[in-house]
C-alpha atoms as a PDB file:
ATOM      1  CA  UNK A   1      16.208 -18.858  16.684  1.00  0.00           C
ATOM      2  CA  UNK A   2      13.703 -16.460  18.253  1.00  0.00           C
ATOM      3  CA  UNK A   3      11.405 -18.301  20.832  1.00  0.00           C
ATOM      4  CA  UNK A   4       7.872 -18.248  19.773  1.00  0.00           C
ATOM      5  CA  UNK A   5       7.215 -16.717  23.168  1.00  0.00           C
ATOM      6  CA  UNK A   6       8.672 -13.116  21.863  1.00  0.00           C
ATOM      7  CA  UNK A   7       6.904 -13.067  18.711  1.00  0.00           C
ATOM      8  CA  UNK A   8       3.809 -11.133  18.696  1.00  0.00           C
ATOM      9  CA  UNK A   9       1.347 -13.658  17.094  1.00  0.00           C
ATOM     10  CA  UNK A  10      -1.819 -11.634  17.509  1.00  0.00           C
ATOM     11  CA  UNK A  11      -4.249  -9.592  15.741  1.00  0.00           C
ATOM     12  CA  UNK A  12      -6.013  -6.180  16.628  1.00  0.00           C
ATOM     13  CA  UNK A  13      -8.922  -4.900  16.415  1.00  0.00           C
ATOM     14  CA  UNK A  14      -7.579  -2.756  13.477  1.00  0.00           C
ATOM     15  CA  UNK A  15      -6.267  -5.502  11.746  1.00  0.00           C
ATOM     16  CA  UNK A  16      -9.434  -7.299  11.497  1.00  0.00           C
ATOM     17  CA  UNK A  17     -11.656  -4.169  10.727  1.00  0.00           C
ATOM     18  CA  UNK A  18     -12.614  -3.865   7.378  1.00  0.00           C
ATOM     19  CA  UNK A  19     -15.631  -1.554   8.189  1.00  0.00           C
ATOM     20  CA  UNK A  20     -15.708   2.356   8.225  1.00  0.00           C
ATOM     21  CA  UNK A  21     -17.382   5.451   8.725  1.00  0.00           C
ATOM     22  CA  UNK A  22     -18.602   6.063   5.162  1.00  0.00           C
ATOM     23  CA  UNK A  23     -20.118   9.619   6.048  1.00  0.00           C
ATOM     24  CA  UNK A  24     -16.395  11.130   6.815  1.00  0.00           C
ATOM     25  CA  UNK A  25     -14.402   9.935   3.666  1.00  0.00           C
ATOM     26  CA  UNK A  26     -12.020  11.870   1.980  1.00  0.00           C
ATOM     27  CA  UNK A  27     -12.351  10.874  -2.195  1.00  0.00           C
ATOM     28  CA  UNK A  28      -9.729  11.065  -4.344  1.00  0.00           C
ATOM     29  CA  UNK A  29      -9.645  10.537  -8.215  1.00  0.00           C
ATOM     30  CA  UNK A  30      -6.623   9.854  -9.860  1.00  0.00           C
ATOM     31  CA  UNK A  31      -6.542  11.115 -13.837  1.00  0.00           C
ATOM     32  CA  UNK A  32      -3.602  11.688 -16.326  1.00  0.00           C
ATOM     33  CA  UNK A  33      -5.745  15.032 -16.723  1.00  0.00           C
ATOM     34  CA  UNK A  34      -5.070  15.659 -12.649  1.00  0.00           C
ATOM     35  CA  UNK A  35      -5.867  14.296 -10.151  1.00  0.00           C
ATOM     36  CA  UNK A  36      -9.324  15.547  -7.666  1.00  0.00           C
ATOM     37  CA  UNK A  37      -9.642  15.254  -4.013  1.00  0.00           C
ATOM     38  CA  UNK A  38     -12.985  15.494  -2.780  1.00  0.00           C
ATOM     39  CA  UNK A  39     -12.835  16.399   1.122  1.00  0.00           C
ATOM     40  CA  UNK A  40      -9.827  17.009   3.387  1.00  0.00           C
ATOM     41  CA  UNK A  41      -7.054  15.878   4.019  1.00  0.00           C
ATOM     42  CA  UNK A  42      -5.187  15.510   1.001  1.00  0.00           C
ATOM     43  CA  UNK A  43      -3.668  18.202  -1.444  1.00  0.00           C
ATOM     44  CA  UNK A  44      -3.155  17.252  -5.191  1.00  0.00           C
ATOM     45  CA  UNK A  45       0.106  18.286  -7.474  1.00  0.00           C
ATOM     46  CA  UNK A  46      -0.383  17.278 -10.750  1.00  0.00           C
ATOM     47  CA  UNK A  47      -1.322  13.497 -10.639  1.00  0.00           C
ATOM     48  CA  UNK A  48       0.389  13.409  -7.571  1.00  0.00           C
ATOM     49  CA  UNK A  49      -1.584  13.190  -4.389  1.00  0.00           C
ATOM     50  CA  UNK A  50      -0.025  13.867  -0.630  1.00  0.00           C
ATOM     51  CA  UNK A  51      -2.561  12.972   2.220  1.00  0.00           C
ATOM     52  CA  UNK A  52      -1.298  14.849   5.628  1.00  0.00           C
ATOM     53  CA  UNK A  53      -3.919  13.864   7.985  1.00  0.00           C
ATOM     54  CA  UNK A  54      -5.945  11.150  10.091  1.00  0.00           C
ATOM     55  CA  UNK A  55      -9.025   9.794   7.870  1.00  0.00           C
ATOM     56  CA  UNK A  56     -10.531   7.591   5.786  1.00  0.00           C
ATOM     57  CA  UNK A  57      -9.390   7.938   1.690  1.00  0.00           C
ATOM     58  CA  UNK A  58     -11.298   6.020  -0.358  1.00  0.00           C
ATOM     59  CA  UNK A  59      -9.141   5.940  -3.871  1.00  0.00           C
ATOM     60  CA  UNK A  60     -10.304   5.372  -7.575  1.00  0.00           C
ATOM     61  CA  UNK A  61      -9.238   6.188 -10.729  1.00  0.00           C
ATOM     62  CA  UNK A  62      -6.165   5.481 -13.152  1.00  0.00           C
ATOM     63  CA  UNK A  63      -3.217   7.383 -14.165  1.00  0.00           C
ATOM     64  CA  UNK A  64       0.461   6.448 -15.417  1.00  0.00           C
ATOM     65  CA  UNK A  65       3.507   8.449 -13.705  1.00  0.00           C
ATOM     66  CA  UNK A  66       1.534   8.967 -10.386  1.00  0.00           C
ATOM     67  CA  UNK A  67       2.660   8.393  -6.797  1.00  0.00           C
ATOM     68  CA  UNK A  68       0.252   8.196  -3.706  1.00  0.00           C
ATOM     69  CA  UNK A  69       2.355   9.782  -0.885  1.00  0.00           C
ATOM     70  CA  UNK A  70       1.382   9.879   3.172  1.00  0.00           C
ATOM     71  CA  UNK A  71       2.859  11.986   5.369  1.00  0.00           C
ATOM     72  CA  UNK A  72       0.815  12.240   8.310  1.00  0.00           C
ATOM     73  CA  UNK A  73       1.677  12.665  12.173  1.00  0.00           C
ATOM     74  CA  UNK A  74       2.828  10.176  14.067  1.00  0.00           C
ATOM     75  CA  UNK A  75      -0.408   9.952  16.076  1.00  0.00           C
ATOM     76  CA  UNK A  76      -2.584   9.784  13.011  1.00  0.00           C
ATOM     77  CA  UNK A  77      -4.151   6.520  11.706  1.00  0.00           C
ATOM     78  CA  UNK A  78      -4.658   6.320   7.922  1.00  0.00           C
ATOM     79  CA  UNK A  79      -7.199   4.258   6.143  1.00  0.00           C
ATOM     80  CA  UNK A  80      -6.733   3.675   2.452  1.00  0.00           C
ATOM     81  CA  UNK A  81      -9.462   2.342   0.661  1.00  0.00           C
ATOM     82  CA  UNK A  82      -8.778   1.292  -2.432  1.00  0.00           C
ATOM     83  CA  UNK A  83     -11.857   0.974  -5.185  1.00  0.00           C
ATOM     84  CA  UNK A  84     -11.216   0.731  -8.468  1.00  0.00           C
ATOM     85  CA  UNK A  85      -7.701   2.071  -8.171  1.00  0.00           C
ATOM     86  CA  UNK A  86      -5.012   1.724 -11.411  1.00  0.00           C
ATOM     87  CA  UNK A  87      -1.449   3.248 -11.062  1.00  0.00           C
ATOM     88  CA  UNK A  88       1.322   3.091 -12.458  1.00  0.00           C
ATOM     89  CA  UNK A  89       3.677   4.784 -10.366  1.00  0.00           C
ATOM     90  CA  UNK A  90       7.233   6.598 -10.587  1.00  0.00           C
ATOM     91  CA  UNK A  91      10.825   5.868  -9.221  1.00  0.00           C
ATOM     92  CA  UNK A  92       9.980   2.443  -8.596  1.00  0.00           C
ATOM     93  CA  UNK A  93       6.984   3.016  -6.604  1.00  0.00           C
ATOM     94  CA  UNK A  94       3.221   4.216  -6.085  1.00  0.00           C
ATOM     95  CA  UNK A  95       2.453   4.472  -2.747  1.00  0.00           C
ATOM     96  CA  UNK A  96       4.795   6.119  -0.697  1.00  0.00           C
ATOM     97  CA  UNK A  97       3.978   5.678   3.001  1.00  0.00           C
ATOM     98  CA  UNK A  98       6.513   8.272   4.312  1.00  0.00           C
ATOM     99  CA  UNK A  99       5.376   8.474   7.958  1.00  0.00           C
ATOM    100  CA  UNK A 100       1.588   8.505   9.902  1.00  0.00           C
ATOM    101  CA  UNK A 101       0.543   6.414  12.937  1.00  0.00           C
ATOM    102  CA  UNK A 102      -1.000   3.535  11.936  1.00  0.00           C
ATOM    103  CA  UNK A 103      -2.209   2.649   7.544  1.00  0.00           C
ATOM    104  CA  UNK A 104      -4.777   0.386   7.063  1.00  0.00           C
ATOM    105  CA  UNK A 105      -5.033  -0.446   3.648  1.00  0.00           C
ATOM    106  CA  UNK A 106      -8.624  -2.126   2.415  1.00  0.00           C
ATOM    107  CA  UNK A 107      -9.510  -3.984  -0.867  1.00  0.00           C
ATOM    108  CA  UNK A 108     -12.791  -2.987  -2.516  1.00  0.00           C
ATOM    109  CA  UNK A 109     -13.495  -4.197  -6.153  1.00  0.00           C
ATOM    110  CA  UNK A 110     -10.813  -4.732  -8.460  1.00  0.00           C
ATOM    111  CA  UNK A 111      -7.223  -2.706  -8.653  1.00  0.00           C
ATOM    112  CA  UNK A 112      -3.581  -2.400 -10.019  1.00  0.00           C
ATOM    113  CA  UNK A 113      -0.359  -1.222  -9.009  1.00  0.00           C
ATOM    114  CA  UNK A 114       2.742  -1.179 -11.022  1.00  0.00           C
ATOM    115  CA  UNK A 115       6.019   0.447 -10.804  1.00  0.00           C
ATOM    116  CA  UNK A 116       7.536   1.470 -14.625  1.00  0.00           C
ATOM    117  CA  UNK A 117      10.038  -0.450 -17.151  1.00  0.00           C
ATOM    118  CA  UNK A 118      10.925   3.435 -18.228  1.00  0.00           C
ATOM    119  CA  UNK A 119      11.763   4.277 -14.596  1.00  0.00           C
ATOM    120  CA  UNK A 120      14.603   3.623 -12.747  1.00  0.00           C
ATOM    121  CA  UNK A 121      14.128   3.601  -8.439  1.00  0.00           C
ATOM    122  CA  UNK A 122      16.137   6.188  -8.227  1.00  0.00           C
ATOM    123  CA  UNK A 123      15.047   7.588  -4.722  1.00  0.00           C
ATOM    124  CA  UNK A 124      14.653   3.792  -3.480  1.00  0.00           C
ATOM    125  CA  UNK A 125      17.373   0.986  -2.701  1.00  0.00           C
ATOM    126  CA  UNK A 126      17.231  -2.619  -3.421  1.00  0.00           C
ATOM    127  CA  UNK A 127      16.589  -3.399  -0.047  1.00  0.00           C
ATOM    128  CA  UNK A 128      14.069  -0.858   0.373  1.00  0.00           C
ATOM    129  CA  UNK A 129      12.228  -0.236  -3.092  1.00  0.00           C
ATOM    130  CA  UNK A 130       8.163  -1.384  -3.683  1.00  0.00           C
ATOM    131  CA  UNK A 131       5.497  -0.660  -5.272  1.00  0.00           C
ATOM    132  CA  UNK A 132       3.659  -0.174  -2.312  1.00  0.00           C
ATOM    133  CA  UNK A 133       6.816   1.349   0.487  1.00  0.00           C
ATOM    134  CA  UNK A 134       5.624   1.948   4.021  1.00  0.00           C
ATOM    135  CA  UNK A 135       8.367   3.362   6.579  1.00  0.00           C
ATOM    136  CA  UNK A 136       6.018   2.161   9.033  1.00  0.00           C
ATOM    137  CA  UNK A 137       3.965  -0.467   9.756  1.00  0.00           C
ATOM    138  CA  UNK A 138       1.359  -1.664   7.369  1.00  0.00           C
ATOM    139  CA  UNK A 139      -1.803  -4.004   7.437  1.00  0.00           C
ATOM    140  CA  UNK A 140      -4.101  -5.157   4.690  1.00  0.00           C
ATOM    141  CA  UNK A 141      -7.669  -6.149   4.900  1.00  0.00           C
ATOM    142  CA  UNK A 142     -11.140  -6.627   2.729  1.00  0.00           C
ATOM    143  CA  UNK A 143     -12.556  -8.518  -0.036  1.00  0.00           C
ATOM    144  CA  UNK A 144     -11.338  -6.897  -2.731  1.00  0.00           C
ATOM    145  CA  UNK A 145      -7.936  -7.884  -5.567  1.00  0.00           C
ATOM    146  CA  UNK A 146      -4.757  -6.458  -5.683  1.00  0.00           C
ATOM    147  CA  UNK A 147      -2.705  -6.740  -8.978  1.00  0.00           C
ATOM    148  CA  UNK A 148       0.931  -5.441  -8.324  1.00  0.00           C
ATOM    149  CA  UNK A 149       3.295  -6.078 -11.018  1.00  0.00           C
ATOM    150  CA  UNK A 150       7.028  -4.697 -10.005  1.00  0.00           C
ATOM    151  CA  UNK A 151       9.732  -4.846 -12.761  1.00  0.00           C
ATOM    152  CA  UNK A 152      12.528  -3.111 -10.826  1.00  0.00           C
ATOM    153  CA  UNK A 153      11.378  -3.384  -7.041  1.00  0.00           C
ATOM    154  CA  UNK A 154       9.613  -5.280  -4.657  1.00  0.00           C
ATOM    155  CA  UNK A 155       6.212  -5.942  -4.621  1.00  0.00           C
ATOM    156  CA  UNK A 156       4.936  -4.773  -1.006  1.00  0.00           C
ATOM    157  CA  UNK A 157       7.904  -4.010   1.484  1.00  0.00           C
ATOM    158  CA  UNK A 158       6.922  -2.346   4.409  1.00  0.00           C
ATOM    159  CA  UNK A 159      10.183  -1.581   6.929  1.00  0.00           C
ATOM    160  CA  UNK A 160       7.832  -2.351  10.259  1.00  0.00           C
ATOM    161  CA  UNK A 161       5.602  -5.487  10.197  1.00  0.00           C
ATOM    162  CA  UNK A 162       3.540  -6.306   7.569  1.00  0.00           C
ATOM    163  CA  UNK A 163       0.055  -7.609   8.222  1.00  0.00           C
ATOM    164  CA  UNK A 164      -2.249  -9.252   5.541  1.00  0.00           C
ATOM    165  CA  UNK A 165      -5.863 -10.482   7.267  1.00  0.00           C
ATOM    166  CA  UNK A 166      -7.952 -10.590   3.886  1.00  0.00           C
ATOM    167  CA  UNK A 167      -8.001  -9.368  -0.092  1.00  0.00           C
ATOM    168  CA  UNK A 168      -7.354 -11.345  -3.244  1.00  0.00           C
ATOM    169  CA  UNK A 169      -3.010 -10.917  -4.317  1.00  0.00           C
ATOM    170  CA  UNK A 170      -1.857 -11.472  -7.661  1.00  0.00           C
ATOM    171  CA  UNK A 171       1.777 -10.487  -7.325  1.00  0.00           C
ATOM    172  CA  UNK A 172       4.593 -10.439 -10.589  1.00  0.00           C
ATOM    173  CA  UNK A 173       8.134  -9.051  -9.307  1.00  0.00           C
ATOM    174  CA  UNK A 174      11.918  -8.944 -10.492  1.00  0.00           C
ATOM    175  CA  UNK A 175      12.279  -9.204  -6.515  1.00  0.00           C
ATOM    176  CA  UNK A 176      10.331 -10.017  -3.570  1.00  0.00           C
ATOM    177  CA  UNK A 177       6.629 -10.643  -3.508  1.00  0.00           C
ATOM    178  CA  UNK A 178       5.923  -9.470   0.293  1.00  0.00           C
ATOM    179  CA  UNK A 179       8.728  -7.597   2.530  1.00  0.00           C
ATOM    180  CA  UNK A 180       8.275  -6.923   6.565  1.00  0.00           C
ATOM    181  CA  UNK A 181      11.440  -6.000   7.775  1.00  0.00           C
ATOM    182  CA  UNK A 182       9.609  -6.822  11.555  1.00  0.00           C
ATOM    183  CA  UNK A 183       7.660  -9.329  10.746  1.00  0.00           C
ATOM    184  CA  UNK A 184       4.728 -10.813   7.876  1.00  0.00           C
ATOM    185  CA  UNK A 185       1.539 -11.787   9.620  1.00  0.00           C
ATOM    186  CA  UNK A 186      -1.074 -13.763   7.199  1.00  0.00           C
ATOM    187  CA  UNK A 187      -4.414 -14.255   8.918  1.00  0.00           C
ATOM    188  CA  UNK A 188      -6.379 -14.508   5.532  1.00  0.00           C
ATOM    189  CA  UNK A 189      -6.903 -13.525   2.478  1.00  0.00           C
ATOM    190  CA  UNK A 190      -5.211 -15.900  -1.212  1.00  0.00           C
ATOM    191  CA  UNK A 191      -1.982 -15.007  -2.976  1.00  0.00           C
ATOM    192  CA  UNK A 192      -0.379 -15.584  -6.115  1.00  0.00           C
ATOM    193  CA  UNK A 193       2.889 -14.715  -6.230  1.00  0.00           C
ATOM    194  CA  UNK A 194       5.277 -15.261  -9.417  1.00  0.00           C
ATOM    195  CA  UNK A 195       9.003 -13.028  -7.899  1.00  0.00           C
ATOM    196  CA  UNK A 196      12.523 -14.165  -9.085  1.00  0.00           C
ATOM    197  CA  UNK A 197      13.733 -13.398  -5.649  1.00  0.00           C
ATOM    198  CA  UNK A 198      11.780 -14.421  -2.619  1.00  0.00           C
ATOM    199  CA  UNK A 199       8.259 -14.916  -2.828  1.00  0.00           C
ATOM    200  CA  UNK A 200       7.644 -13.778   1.188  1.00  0.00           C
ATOM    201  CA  UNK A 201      10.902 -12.227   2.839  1.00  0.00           C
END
């Protein structure tokens, strides 16, 4: 048993935030046509989007067979906002958080996330495979809803801690609903979650 005097109970500032700088957004638009990135930051192939930098993405659109990846520096902080967002990803997942600093991800308006029956994980293990996979750590905020439905994976698995201070969850998963491999920190937000495995792990 780890004493309660080692676990980091808190909140930051970041955690909390669910405001940003609106004038210095990057946009992206994802379309089964191809996908558009309006700003910097980011570089499209395909569907397929790959954000490289520090900023604020706000995301919209829908496409099927498109993956979301971030590999940004290890000083860089990463705000995803998602705003009307519908994926359905590849391999298992649709956001790949590969490496940055710190990802905020925020809920505006409604949005869905799915992995594919068609798909196999193929890149992804069962103890590492989501929808959403962060290498890092991971926090969620906002007022928004977030539908993720995983058939072969988890739902949201991040391998640092995974921090949930607002947002609307419906979660459906062969798996687990919520993974942090450090920790899962709920300061807000309401969650159903239907997963065969663990609902939080």
């Amino acid at each position: 048993t780890v004493p309660l005097s080692a676990m980091n109970l808190e909140y930051s500032g970041r955690d909390l935030a669910t405001d940003y700088d609106k004038s210095s957004t990057t946009r992206i638009v994802f379309s089964d046509s191809g996908s558009t990135v309006f700003g910097k930051g980011a570089e499209t192939a395909d569907k397929d989007i790959v954000i490289s930098s520090a900023g604020v993405y706000i995301l919209t659109g829908t496409a099927k067979g498109a993956v979301l990846t971030v590999r940004a520096d290890a000083a860089d902080d990463v705000t995803l906002v998602l705003d009307g967002l519908s994926l359905v990803g590849k391999n298992g997942t649709a956001i790949d958080i590969r490496s940055a600093g710190n990802v905020r991800i925020l809920l505006e308006g409604e949005n869905s996330l799915s992995d594919s029956s068609e798909d196999k994980p193929s890149a992804i293990g069962k103890t590492t495979g989501g929808v959403i996979l962060s290498r890092v750590g991971l926090s969620f905020g906002g007022g928004g809803s977030l539908s993720v439905t995983a058939l072969r994976t988890h739902g949201i698995f991040s391998e640092g801690a995974l921090t949930i201070t607002g947002g609307n969850y419906n979660i459906y998963t062969a798996m687990a609903g919520l993974v942090g491999e450090h920790c899962v920190k709920i300061g807000g937000g309401t969650f159903t979650i239907k997963a065969e495995e663990e609902g939080i792990l």
